[in-house]
Protein backbone atom coordinates (compact mmCIF):
# COMPACT_ATOMS: atom_id res chain seq x y z
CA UNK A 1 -28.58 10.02 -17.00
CA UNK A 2 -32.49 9.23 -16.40
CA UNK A 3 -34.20 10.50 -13.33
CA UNK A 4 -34.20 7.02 -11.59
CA UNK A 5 -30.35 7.11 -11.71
CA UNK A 6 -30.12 10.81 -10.78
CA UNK A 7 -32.52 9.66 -7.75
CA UNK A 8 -30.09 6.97 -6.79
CA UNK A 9 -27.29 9.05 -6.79
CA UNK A 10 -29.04 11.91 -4.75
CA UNK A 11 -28.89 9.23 -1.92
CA UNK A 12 -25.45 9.68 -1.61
CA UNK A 13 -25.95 12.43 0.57
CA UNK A 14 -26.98 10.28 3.45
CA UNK A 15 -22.97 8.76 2.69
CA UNK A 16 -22.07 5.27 3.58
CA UNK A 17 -24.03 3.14 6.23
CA UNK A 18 -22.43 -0.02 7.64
CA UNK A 19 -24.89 -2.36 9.52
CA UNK A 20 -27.86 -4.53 8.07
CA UNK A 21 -30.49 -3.08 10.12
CA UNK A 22 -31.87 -0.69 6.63
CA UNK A 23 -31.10 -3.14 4.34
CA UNK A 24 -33.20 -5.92 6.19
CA UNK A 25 -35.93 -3.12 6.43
CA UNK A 26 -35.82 -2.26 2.86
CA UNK A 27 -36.11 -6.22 1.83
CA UNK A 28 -38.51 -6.84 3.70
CA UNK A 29 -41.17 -4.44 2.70
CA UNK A 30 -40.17 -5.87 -0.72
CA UNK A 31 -41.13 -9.24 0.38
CA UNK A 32 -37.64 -10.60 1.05
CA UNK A 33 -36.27 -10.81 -2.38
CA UNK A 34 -32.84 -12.07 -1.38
CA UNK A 35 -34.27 -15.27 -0.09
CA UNK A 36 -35.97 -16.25 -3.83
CA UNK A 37 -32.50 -16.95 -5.05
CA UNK A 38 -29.40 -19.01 -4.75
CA UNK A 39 -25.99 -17.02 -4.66
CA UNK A 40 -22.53 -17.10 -4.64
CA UNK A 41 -21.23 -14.13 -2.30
CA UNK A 42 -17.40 -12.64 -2.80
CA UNK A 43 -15.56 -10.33 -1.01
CA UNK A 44 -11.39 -9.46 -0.86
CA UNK A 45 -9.44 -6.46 -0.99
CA UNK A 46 -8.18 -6.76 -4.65
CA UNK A 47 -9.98 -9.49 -7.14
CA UNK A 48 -13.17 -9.81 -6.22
CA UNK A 49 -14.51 -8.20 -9.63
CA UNK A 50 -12.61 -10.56 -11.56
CA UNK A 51 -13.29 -13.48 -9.42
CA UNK A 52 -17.20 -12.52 -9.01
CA UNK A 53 -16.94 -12.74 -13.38
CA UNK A 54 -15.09 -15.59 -13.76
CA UNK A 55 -17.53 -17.60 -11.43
CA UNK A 56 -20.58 -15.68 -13.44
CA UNK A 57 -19.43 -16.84 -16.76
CA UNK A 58 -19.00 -20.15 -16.14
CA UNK A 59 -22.54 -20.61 -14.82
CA UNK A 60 -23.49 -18.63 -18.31
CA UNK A 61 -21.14 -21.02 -20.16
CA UNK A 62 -23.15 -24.30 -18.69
CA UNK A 63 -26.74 -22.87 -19.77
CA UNK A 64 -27.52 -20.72 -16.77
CA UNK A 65 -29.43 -18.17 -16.32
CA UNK A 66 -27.48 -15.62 -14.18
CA UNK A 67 -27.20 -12.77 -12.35
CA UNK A 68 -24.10 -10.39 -11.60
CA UNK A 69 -24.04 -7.90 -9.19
CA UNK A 70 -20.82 -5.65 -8.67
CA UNK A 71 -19.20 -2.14 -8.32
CA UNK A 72 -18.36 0.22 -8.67
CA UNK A 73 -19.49 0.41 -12.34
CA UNK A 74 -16.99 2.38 -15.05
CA UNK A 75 -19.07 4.12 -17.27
CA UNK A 76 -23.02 3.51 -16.89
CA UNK A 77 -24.62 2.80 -13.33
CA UNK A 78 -26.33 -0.05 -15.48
CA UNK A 79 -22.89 -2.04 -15.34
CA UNK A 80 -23.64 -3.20 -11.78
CA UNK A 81 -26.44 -5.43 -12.58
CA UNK A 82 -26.57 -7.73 -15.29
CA UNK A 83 -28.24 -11.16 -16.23
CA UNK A 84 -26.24 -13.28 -18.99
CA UNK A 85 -23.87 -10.63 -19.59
CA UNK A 86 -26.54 -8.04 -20.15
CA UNK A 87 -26.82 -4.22 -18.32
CA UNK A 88 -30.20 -3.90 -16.70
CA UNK A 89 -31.88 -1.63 -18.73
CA UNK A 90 -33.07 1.87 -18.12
CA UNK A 91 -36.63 1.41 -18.15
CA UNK A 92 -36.17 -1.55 -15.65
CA UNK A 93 -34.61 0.72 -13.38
CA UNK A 94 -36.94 3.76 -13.76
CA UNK A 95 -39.80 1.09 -13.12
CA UNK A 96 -37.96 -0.51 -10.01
CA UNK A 97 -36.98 2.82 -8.47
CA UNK A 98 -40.56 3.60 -8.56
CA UNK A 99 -41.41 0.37 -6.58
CA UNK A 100 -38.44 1.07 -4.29
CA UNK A 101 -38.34 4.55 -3.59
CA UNK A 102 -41.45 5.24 -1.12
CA UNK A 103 -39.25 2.42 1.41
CA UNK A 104 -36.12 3.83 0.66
CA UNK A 105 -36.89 7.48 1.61
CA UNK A 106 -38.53 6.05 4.79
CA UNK A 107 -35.66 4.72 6.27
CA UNK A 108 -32.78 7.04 4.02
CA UNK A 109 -31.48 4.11 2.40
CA UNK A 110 -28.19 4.85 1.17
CA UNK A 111 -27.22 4.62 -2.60
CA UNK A 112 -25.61 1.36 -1.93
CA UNK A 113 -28.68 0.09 0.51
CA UNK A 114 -31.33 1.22 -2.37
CA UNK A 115 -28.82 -0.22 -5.14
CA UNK A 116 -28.62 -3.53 -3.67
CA UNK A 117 -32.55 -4.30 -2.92
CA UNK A 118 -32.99 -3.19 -6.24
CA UNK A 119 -30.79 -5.91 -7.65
CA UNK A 120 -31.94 -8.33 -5.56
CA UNK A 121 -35.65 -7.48 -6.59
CA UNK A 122 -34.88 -7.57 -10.19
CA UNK A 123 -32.83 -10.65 -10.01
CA UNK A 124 -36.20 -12.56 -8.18
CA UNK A 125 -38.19 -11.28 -10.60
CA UNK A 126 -36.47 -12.21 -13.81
CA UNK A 127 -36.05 -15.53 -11.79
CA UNK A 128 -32.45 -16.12 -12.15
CA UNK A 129 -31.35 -19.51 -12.04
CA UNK A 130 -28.42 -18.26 -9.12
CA UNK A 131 -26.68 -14.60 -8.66
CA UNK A 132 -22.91 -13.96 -8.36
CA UNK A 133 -22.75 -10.68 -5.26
CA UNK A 134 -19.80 -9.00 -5.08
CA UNK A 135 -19.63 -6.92 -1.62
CA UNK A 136 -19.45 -3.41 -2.01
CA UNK A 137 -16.67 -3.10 0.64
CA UNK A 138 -16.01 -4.68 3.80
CA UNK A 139 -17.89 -7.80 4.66
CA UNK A 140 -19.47 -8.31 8.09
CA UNK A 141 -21.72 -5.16 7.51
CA UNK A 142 -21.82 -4.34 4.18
CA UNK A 143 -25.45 -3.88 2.82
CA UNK A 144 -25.01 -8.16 0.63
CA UNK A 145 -24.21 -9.40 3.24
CA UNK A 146 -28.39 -10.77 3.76
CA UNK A 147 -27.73 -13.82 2.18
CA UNK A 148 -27.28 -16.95 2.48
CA UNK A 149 -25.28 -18.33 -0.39
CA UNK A 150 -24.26 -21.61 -1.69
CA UNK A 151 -20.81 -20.79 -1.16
CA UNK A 152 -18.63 -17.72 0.41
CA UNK A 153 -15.61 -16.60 -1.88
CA UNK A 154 -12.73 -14.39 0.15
CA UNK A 155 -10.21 -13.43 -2.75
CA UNK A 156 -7.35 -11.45 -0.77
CA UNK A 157 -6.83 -9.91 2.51
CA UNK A 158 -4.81 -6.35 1.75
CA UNK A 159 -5.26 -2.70 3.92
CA UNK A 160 -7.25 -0.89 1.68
CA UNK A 161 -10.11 1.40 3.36
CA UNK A 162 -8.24 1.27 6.75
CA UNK A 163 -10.32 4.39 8.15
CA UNK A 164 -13.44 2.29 7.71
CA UNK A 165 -12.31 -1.85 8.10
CA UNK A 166 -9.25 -1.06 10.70
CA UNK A 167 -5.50 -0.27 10.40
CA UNK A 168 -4.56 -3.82 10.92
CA UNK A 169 -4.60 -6.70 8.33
CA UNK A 170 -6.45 -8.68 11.13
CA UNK A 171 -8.82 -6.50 11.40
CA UNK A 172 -9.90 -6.37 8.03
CA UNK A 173 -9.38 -9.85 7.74
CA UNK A 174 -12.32 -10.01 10.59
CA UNK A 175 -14.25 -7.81 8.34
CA UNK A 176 -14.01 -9.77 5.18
CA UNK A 177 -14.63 -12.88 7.44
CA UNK A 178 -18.15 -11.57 7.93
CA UNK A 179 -19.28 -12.93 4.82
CA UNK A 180 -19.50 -16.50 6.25
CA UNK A 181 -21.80 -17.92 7.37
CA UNK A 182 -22.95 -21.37 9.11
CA UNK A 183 -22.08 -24.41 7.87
CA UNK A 184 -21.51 -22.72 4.12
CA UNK A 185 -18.11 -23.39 2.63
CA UNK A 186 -15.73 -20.95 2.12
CA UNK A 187 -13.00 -20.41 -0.57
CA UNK A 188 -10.03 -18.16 0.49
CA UNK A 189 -7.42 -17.02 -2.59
CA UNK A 190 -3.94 -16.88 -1.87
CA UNK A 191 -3.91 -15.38 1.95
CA UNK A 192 -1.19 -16.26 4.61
CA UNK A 193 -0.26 -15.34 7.84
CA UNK A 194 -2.55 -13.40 10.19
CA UNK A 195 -5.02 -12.58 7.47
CA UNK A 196 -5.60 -16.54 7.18
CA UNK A 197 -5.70 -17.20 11.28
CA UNK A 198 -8.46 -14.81 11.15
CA UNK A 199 -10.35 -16.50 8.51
CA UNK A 200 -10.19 -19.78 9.91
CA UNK A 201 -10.79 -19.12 13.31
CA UNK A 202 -14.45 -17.39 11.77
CA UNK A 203 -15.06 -20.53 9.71
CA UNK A 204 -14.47 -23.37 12.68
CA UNK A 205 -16.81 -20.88 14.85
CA UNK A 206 -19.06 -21.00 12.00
CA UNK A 207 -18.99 -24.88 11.40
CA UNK A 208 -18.14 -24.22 8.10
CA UNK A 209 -15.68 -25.65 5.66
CA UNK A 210 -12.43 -23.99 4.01
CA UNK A 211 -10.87 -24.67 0.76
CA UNK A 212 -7.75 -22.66 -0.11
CA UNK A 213 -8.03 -22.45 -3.79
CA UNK A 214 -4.54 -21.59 -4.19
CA UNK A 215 -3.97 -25.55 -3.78
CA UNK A 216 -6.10 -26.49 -6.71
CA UNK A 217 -5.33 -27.54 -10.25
CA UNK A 218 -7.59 -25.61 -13.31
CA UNK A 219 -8.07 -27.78 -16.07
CA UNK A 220 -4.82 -28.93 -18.80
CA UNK A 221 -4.00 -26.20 -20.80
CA UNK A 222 -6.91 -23.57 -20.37
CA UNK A 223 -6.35 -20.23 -21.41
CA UNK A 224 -7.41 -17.36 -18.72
CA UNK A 225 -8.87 -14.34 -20.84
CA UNK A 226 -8.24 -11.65 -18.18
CA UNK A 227 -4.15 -10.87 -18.72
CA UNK A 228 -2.00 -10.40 -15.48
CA UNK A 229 -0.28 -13.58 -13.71
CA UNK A 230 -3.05 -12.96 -10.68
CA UNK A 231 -5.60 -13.99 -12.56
CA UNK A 232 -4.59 -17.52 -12.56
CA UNK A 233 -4.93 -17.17 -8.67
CA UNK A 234 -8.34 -15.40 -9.35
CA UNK A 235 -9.43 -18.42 -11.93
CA UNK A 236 -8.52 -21.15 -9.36
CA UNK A 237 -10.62 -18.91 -6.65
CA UNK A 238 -13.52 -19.04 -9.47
CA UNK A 239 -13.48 -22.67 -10.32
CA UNK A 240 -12.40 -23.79 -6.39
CA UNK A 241 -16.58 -21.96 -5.65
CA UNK A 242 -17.59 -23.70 -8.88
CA UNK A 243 -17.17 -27.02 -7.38
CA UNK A 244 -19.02 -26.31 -4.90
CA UNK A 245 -21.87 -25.12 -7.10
CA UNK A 246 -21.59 -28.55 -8.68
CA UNK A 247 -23.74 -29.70 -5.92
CA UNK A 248 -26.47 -27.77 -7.22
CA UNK A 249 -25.69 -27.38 -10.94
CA UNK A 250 -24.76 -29.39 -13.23
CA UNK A 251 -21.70 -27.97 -14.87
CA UNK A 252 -18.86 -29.66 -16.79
CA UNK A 253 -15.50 -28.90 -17.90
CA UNK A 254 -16.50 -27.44 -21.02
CA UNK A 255 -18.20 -25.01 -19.34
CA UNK A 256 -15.27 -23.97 -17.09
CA UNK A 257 -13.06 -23.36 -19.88
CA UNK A 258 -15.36 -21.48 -21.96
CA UNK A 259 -16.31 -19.33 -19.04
CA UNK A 260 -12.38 -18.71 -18.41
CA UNK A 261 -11.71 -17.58 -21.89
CA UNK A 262 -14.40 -15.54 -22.70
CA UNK A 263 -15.23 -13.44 -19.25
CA UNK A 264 -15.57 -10.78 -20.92
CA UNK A 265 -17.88 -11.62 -23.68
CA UNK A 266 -20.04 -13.29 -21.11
CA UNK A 267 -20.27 -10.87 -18.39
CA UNK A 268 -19.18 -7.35 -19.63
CA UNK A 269 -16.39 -7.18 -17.63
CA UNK A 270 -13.18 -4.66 -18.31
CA UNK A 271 -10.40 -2.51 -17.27
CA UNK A 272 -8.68 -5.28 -15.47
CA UNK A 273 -5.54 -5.06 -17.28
CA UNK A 274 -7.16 -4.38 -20.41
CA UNK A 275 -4.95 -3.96 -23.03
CA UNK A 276 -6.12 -1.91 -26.21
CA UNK A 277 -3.70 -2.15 -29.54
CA UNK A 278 -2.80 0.93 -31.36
CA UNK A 279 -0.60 3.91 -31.36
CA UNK A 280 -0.04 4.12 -28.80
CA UNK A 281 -0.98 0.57 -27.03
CA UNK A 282 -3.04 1.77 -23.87
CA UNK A 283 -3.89 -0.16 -21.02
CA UNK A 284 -6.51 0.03 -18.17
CA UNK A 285 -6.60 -1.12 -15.28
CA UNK A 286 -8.55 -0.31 -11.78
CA UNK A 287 -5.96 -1.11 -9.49
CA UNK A 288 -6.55 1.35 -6.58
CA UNK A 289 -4.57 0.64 -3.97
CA UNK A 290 -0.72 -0.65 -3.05
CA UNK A 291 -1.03 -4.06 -4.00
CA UNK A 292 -3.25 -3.77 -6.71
CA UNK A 293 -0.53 -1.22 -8.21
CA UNK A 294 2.31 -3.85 -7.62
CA UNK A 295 0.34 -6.50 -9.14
CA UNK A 296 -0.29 -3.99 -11.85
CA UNK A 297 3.84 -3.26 -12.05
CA UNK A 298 4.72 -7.01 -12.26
CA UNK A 299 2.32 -7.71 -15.31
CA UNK A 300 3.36 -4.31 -17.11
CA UNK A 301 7.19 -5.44 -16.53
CA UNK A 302 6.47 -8.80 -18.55
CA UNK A 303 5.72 -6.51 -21.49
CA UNK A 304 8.68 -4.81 -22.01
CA UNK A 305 8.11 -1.49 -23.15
CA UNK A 306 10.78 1.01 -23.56
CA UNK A 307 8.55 3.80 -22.64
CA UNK A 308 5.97 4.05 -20.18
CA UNK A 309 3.61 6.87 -19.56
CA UNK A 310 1.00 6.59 -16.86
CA UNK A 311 -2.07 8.67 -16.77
CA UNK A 312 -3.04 8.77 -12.18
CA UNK A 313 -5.53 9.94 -10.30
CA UNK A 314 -6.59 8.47 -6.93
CA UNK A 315 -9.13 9.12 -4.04
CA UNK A 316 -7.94 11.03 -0.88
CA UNK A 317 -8.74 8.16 1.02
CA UNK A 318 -6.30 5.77 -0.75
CA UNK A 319 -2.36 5.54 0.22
CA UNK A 320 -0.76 6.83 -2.61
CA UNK A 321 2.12 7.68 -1.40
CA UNK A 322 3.08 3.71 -1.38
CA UNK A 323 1.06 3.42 -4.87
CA UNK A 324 3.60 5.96 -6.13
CA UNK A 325 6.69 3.69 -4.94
CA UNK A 326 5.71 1.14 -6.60
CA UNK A 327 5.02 3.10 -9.84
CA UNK A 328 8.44 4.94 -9.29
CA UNK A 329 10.29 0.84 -9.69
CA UNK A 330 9.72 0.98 -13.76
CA UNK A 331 10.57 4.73 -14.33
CA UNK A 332 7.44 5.84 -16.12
CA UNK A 333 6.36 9.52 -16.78
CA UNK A 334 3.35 10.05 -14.93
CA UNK A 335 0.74 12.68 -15.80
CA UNK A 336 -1.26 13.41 -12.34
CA UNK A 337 -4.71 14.25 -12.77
CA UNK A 338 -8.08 13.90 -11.33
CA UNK A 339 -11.83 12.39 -11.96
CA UNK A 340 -14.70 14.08 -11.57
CA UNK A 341 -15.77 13.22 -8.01
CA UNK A 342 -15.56 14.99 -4.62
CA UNK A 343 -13.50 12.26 -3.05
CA UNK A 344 -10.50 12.73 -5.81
CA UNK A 345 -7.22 14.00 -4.76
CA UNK A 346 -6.57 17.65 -6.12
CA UNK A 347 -4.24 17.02 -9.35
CA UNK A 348 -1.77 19.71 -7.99
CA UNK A 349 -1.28 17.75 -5.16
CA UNK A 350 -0.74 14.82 -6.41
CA UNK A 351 1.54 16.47 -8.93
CA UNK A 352 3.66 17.76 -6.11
CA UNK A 353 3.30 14.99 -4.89
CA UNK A 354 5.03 13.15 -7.60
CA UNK A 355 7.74 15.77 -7.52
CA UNK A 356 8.68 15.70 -3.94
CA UNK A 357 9.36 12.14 -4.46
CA UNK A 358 11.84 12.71 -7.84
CA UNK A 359 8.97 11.12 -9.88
CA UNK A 360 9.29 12.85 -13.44
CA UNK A 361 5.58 14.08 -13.58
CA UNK A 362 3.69 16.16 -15.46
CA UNK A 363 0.31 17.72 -14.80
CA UNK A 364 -3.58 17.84 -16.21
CA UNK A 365 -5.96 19.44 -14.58
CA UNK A 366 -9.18 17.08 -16.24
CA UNK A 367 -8.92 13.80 -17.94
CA UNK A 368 -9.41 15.11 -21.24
CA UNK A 369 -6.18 17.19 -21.05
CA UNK A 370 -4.57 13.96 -19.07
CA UNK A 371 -4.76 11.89 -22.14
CA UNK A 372 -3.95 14.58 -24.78
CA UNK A 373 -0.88 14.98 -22.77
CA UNK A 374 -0.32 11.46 -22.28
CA UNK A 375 -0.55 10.11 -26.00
CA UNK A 376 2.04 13.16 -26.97
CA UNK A 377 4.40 11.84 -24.37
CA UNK A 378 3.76 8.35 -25.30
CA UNK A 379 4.37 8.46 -28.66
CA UNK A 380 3.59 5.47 -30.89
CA UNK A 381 6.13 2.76 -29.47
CA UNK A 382 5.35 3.33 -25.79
CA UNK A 383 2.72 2.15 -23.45
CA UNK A 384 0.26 4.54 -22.43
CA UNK A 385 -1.11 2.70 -18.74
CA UNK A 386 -4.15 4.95 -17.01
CA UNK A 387 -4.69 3.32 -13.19
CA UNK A 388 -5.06 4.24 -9.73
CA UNK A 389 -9.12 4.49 -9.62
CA UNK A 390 -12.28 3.03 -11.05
CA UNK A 391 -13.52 6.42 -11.60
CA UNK A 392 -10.60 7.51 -13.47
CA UNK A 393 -10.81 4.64 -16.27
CA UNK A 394 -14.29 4.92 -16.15
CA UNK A 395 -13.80 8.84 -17.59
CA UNK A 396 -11.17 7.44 -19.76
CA UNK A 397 -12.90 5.08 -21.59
CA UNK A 398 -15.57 7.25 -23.11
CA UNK A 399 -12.85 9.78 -24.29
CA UNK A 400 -10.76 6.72 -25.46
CA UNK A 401 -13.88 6.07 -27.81
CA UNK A 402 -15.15 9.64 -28.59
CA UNK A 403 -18.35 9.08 -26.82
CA UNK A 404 -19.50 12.41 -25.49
């Protein structure tokens, strides 16, 4: 880790800051950066990663020069901002940090605060044609939300972070309806009911148009790279802000199906459902909260496995308990463990956990151990499935390729 990264991550002391009030300070002492480029901004409870991709390598796939900005990353902080696909490197942000840090520590920016001007600095800079912005969480006043994009994206409405966005789904609904903003059209996903009341009633305030992208057709017989049945509703999200883009951009068919069935090449994108061959088969996925997990549970039951082992850890924050029901529907053995960050649950209670609700469990102390464990319970016919955080397949994923 270089010393600009360590300095980011020292900023987490001053925790998490919702409000624009630093953010707008920190810009503008950089001169505004967010305002030298055109965006697409996405937020949603579960899919905005994939969506913010899908939309990214489609604009790559016409010619574009692009930006992606997302989180949190897996492995390197350098995953969060890319152009074309590729990291930002580590010189970049050692020289950007240096620009940044005397405004930053004048104010104590947040990590997420510092992270974002500095993406939106380098983005200006390396004069991106337009930037895909995935929120960090939230909406309303989470530290993107400073632009003013071509287009709004809202992928799902789920309670996920309740302590911080509300208990109710209207309430976070509100929150995610933040993102919009006057006259700018906004795509929805698939969201009914309250969730999608809320969302309109923001965008008729706002003047500002709604397509529901689960109402649109993608083109004849594309193939979606990203496996699981939601990404279909992600891909019609991505194409349904792609159209809108059109008015901008020139960008034809071609370009949409290319960018569908080769996200990953394009933008760098992984452990959404991520499915790695040998023996035993492992998959990845971030799902990290109730309905990501039972989205998660309905792709892994169209595989039919005869043995499922599932390496989990989660954050203290996150609802669990329901994660674990929905885990508990396929009968897996689940090996409870624990990443290396302060807001993990404690593997022994998860573990008991597991046990207290006549889960057959089994538990690992580190990661390391998690996946020994795992693969000798897995065997070479089974599915080996590691969810439940980013942080967790981020750890993973090095040990699954004997990177120290």
């Amino acid at each position: 880790m270089t010393s600009a990264v360590k300095y980011l991550f020292s900023l987490e002391k001053f925790g998490m800051k919702f409000g624009l009030r630093n953010i707008q300070m920190l810009l503008h002492n950089l001169g505004d950066p967010q305002k030298k480029i055109r965006t697409v901004h996405v937020a949603g409870t579960n899919g905005k990663g994939s969506t913010s991709s899908m939309v990214a390598a489609i604009l790559t796939a016409a010619g574009y020069n692009v930006g992606l900005y997302t989180s949190p990353h897996l492995v390197r902080f350098n995953e969060r901002i890319r152009i074309n696909g590729t990291m930002i490197s580590d010189a970049d942000i050692s020289r950007y940090i240096r620009k940044i840090k005397h405004h930053a520590n004048t104010i104590n920016a947040t990590f997420f605060e510092t992270t974002t001007a500095l993406a939106f600095q380098y983005f200006a800079d390396r004069k991106v044609d337009i930037a895909v912005i995935e929120t960090g969480l939230g909406g309303r006043l989470d530290s993107t939300n400073v632009l003013h994009p071509l287009v709004s994206v809202i992928t799902s409405i789920g309670k996920d972070h309740t302590e911080l966005l509300g208990k109710t789904v209207r309430s976070i609904a509100f929150e995610k309806a933040g993102i919009i903003k006057r006259k700018v059209p906004v795509v929805i996903g698939s969201i009914k009911g309250q969730a999608k009341t809320v969302i309109l009633d923001v965008a008729k305030q706002k003047r500002s148009i709604v397509i529901d992208s689960s109402k649109i057709m993608l083109p004849h017989n594309i193939k979606i790279e990203l496996q699981g049945n939601h990404q279909t509703g992600n891909a019609r999200a991505a194409v349904s802000a792609i159209n809108i883009v059109c008015r901008h951009f020139l960008i034809g068919d071609q370009a949409i199906r290319e960018g569908l069935e080769n996200t990953t090449k394009l933008t760098g994108l992984s452990g959404r459902f991520e499915l790695r061959k040998g023996k035993p088969e492992i998959l990845l996925d971030v799902a990290h909260n109730p309905d990501g997990i039972k989205t998660l549970i309905s792709g892994i039951q169209r595989l039919h496995y005869s043995k499922l082992v599932i390496i989990f850890g989660v954050m203290k924050d996150k609802d669990y308990r329901k994660m674990l029901v929905q885990f508990k529907k396929i009968k897996p053995i689940i090996i409870a463990t624990q990443p290396k960050i302060d807001r993990a649950l404690a593997s022994e209670q998860l573990y008991s956990v597991c046990k207290e609700m006549d889960i057959r469990c089994f538990h690992a102390v580190n990661t390391r151990k998690a996946l020994d464990l795992a693969k000798a319970k897995t065997g070479k016919s089974g599915l080996l499935i590691i969810a439940g955080s980013h942080f967790l397949v981020g750890e993973i994923i090095p040990l699954l390729e004997k990177k120290p």
